[in-house]
C-alpha atoms as a PDB file:
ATOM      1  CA  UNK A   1       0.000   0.000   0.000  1.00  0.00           C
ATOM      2  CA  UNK A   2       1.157   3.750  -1.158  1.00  0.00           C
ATOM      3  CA  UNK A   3       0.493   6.586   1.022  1.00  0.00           C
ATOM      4  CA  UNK A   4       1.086  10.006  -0.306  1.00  0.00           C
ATOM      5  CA  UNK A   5       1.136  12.785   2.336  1.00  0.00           C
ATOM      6  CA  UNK A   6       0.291  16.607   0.632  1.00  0.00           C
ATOM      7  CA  UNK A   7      -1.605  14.786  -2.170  1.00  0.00           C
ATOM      8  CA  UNK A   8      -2.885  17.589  -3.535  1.00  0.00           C
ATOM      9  CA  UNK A   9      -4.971  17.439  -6.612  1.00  0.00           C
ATOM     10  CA  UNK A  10      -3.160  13.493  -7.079  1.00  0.00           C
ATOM     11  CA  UNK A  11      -0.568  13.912  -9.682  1.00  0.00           C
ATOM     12  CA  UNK A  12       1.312  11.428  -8.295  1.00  0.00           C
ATOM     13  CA  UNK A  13      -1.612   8.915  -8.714  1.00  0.00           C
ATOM     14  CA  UNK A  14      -2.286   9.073 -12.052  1.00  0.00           C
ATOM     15  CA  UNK A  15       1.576   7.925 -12.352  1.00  0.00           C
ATOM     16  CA  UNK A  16       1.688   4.891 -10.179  1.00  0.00           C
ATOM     17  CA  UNK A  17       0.797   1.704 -11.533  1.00  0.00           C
ATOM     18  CA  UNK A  18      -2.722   0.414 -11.237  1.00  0.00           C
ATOM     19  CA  UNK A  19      -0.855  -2.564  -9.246  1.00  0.00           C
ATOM     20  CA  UNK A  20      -0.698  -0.376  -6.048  1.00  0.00           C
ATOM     21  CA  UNK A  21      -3.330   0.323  -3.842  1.00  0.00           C
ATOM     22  CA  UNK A  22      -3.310   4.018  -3.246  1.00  0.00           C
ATOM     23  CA  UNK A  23      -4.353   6.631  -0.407  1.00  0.00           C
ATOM     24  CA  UNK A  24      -3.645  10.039  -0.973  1.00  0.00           C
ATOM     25  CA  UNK A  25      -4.081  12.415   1.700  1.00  0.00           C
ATOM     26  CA  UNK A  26      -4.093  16.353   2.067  1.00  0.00           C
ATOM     27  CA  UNK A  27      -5.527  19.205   4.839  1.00  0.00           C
ATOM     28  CA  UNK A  28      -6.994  20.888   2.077  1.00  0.00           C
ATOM     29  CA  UNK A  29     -10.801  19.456   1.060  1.00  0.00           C
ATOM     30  CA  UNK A  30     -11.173  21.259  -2.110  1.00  0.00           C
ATOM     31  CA  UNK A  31      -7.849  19.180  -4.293  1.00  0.00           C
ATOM     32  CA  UNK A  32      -9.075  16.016  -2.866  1.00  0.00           C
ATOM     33  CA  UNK A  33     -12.989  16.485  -3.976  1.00  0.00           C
ATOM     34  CA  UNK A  34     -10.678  17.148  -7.959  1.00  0.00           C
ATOM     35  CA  UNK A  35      -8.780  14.345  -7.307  1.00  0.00           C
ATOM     36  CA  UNK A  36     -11.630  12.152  -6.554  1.00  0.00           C
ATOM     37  CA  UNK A  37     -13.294  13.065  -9.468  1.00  0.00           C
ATOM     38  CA  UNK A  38     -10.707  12.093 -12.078  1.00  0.00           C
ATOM     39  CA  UNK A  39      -8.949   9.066 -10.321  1.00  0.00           C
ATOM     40  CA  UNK A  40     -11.113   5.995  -9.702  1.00  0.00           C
ATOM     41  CA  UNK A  41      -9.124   3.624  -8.492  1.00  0.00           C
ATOM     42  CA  UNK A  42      -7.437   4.830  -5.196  1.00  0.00           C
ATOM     43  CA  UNK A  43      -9.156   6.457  -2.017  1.00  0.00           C
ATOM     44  CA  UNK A  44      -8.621  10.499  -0.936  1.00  0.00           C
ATOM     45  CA  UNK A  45      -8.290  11.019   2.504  1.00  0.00           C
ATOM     46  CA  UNK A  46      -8.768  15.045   4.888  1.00  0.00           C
ATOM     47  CA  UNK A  47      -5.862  14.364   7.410  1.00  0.00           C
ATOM     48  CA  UNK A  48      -3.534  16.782   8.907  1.00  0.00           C
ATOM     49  CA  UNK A  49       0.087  15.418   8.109  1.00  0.00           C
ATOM     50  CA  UNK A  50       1.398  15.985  11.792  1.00  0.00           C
ATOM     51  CA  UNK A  51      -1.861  14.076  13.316  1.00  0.00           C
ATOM     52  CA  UNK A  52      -2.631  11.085  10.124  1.00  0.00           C
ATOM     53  CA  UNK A  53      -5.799   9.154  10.195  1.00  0.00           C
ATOM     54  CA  UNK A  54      -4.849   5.899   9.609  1.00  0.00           C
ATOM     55  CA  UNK A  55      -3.299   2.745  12.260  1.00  0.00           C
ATOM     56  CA  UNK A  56      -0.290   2.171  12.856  1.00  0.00           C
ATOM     57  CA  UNK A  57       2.199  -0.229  10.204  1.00  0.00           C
ATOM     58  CA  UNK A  58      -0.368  -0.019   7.602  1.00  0.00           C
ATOM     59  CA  UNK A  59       1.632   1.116   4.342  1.00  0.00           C
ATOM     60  CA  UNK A  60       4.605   0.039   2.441  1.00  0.00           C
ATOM     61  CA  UNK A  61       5.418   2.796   0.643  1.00  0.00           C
ATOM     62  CA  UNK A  62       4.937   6.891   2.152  1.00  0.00           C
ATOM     63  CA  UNK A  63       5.886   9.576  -0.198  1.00  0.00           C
ATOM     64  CA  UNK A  64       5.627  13.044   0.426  1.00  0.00           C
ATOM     65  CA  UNK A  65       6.299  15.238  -2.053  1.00  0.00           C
ATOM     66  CA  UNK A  66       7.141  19.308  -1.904  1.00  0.00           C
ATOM     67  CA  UNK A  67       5.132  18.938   1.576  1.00  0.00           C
ATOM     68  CA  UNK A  68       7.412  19.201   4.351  1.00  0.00           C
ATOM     69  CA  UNK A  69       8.297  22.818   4.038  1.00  0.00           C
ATOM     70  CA  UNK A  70       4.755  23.927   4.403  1.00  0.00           C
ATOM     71  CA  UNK A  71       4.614  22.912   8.113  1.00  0.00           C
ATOM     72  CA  UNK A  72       5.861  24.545  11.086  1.00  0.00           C
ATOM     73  CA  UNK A  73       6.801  21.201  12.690  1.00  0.00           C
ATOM     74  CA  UNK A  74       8.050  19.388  10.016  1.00  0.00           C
ATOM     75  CA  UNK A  75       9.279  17.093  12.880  1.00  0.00           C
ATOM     76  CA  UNK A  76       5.522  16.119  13.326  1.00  0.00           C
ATOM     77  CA  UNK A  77       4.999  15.254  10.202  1.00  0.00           C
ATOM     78  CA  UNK A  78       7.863  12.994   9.724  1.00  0.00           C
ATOM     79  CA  UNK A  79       6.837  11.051  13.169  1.00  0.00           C
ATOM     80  CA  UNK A  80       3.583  10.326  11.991  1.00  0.00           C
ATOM     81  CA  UNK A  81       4.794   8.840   8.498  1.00  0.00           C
ATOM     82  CA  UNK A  82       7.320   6.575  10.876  1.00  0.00           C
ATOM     83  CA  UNK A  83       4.677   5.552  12.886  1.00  0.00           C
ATOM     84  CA  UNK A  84       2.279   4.667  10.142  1.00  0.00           C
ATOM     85  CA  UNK A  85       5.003   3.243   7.935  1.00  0.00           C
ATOM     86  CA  UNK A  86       5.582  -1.264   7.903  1.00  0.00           C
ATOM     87  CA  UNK A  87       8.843  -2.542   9.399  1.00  0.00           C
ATOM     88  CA  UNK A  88      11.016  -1.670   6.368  1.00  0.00           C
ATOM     89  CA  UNK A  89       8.638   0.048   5.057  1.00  0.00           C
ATOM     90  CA  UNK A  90      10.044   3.105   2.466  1.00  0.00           C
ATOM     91  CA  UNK A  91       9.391   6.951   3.135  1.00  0.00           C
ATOM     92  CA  UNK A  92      10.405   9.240  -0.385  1.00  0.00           C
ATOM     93  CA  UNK A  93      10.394  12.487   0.310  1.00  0.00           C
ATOM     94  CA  UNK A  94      11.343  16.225  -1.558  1.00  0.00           C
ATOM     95  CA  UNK A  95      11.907  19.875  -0.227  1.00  0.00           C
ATOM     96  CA  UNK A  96      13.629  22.457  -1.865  1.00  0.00           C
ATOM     97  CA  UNK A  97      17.035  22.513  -1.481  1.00  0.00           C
ATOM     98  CA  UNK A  98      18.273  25.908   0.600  1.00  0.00           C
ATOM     99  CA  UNK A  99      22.395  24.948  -0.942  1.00  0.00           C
ATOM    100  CA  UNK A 100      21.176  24.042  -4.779  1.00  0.00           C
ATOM    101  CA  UNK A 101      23.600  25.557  -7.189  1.00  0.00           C
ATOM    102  CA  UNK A 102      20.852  27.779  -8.246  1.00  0.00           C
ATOM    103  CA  UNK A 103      20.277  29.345  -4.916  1.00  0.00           C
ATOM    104  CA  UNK A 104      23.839  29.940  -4.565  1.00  0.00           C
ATOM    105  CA  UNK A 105      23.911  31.506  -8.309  1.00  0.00           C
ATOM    106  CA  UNK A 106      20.739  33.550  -8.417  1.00  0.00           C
ATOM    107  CA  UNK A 107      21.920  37.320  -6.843  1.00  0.00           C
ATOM    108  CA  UNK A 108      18.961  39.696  -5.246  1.00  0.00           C
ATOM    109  CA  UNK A 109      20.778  42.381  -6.856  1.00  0.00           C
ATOM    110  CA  UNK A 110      20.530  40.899 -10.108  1.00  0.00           C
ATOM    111  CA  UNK A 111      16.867  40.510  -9.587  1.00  0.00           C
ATOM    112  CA  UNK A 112      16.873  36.670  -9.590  1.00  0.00           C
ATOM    113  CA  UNK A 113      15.164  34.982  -6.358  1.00  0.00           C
ATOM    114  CA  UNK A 114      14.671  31.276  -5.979  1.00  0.00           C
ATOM    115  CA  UNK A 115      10.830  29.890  -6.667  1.00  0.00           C
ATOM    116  CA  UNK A 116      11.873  28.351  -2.958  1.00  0.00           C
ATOM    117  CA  UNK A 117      11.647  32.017  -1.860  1.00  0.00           C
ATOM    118  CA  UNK A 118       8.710  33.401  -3.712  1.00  0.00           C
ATOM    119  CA  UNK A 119       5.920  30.725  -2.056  1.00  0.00           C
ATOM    120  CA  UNK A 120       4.922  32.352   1.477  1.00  0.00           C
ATOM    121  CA  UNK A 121       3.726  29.383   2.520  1.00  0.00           C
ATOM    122  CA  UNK A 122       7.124  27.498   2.924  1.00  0.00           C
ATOM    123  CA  UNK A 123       7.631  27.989   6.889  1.00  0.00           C
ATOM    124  CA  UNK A 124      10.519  25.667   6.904  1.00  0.00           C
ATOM    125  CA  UNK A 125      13.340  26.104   4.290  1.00  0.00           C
ATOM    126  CA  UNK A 126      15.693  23.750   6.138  1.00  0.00           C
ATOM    127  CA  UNK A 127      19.630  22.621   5.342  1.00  0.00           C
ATOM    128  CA  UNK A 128      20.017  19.035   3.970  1.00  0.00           C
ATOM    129  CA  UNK A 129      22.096  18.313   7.645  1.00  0.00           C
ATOM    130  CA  UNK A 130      18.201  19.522   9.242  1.00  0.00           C
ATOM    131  CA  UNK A 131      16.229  17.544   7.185  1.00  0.00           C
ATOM    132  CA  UNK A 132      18.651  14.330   7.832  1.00  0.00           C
ATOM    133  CA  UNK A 133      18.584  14.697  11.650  1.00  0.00           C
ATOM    134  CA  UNK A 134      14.795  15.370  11.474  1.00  0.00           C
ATOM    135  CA  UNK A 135      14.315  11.634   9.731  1.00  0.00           C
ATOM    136  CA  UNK A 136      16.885  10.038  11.933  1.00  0.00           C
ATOM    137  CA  UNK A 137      15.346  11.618  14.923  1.00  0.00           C
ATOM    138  CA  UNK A 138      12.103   9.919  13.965  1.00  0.00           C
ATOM    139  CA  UNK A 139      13.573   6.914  13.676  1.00  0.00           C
ATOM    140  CA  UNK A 140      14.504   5.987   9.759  1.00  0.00           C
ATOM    141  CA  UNK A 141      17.658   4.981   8.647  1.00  0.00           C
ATOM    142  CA  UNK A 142      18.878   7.227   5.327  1.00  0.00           C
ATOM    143  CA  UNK A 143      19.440   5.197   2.295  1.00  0.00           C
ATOM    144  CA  UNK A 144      19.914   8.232  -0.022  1.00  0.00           C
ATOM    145  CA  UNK A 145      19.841  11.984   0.199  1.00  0.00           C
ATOM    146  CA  UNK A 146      20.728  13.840  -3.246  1.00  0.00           C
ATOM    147  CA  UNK A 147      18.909  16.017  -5.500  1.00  0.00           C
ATOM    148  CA  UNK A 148      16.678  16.067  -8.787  1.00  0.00           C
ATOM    149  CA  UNK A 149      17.817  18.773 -11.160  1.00  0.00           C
ATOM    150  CA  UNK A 150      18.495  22.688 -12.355  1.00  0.00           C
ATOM    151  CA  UNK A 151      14.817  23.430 -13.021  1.00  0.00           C
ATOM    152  CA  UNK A 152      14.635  26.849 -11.038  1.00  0.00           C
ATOM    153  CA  UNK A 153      15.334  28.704 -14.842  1.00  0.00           C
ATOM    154  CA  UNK A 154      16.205  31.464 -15.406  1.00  0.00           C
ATOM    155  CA  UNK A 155      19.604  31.405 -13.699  1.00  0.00           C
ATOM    156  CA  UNK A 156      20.889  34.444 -15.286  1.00  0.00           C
ATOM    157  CA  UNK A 157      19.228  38.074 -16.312  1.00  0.00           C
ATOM    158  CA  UNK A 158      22.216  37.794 -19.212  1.00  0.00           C
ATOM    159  CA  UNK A 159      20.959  35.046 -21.146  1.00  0.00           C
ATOM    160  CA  UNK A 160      18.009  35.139 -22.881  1.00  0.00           C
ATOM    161  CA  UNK A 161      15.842  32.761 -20.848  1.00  0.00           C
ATOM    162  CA  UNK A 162      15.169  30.736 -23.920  1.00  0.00           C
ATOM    163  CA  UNK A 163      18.646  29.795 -24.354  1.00  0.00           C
ATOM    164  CA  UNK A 164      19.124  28.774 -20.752  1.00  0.00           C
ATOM    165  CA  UNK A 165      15.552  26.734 -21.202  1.00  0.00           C
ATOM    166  CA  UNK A 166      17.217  24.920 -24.594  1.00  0.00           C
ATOM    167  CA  UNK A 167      20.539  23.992 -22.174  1.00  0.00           C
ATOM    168  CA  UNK A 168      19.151  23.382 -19.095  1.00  0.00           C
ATOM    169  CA  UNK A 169      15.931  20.856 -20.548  1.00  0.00           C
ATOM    170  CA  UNK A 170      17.853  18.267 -22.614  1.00  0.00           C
ATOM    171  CA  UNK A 171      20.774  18.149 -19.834  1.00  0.00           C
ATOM    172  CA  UNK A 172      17.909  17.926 -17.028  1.00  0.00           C
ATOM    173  CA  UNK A 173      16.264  15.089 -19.245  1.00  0.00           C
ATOM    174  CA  UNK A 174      19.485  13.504 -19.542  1.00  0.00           C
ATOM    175  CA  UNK A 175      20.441  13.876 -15.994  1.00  0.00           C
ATOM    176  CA  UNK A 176      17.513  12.301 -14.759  1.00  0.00           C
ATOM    177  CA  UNK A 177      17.285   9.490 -16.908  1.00  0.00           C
ATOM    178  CA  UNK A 178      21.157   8.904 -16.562  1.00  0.00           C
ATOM    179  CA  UNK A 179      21.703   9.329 -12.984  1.00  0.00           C
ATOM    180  CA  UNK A 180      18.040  10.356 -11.429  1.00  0.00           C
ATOM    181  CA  UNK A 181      19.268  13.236 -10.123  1.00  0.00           C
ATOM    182  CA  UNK A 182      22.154  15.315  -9.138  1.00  0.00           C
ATOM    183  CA  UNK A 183      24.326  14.768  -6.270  1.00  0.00           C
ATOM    184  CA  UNK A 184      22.462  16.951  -2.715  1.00  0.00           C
ATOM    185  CA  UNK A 185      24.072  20.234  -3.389  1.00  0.00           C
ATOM    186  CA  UNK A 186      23.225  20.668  -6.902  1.00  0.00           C
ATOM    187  CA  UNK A 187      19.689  20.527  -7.790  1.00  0.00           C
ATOM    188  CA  UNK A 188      16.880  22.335  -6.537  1.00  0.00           C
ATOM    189  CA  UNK A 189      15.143  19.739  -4.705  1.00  0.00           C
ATOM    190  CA  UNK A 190      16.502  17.660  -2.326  1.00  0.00           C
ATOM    191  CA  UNK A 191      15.441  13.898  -2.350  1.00  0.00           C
ATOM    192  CA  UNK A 192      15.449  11.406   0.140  1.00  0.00           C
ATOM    193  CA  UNK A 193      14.495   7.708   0.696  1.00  0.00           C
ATOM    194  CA  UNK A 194      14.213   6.542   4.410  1.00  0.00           C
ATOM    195  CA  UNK A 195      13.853   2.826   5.968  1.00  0.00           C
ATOM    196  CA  UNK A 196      11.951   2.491   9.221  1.00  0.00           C
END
């Protein structure tokens, strides 16, 4: 079973094999009523990440994507997912990454600020080191912590942002299907996949 925390409208969904059964869960009542209407085969769930509805060891498989950094307690959240999680069970999660080589590139004075930056309701922006101590703290054991890609265009007022988009999309393509991802201080996401 595949829980997915911050569902949202269920993107994620729509990519997983029909082989999985699905729960998708969000705070917000509105995405889920959208979601429910286009996906048929999976259930949509109103739970507060930091306080989930559902027992104890009942999924295999927890993702959480782009979630974390809306909470105040990301801490909470990541507790809950433990406790919810099977022995061995797999949490995959993203937040953006506060050391991607686009943060450290883009300049205020050149006018250039991070999308990470621009969405007021990210309450915690956290270091890779914060994020790893928060999931060890909960309990999991870190079997990777790296990032997706440079998708955070444009980097650069000096380049017309076509050209950087005509760069940047083939290498990002081949980057993920290469590699899956750069290594943590690189992209703009970072990614990690937990073992409870």
């Amino acid at each position: 079973m595949v829980l997915e925390v911050g569902c949202g409208l269920g993107y994620f969904k729509r990519a997983l094999s029909r082989n999985f059964t699905y729960v998708g869960t969000d705070i917000s009542l509105f995405p889920l009523q959208t979601a429910e209407m286009r996906e048929t085969n999976g259930d949509f769930v109103q739970s507060d990440g930091a306080a989930l509805a559902f027992c104890s060891d009942s999924f295999d498989v927890v993702v959480a994507f782009d979630m974390l950094e809306h909470m105040s307690s990301p801490g909470l959240a990541i507790s809950e997912i433990y406790r919810v999680l099977r022995k061995n069970g797999r949490l995959i999660a993203t937040t953006p990454n506060v050391r991607s080589l686009g943060n450290r590139i883009k300049s205020p004075t050149a006018g250039l600020v991070p999308s990470m930056y621009k969405d007021k309701t990210h309450e915690s922006l956290l270091s890779r080191d914060e994020w790893v101590s928060l999931f060890r703290d909960a309990g999991f054991e870190m079997l990777r912590s790296d990032s997706d890609t440079l998708w955070d265009i444009p980097y650069s007022n000096r380049v017309p942002m076509i050209l950087q988009k005509i760069i940047l999309i083939p290498f990002n393509l081949a980057i993920s299907y290469l590699f899956g991802g750069l290594a943590w201080n690189l992209g703009e996401n970072l990614v990690f996949v937990c073992k409870k």
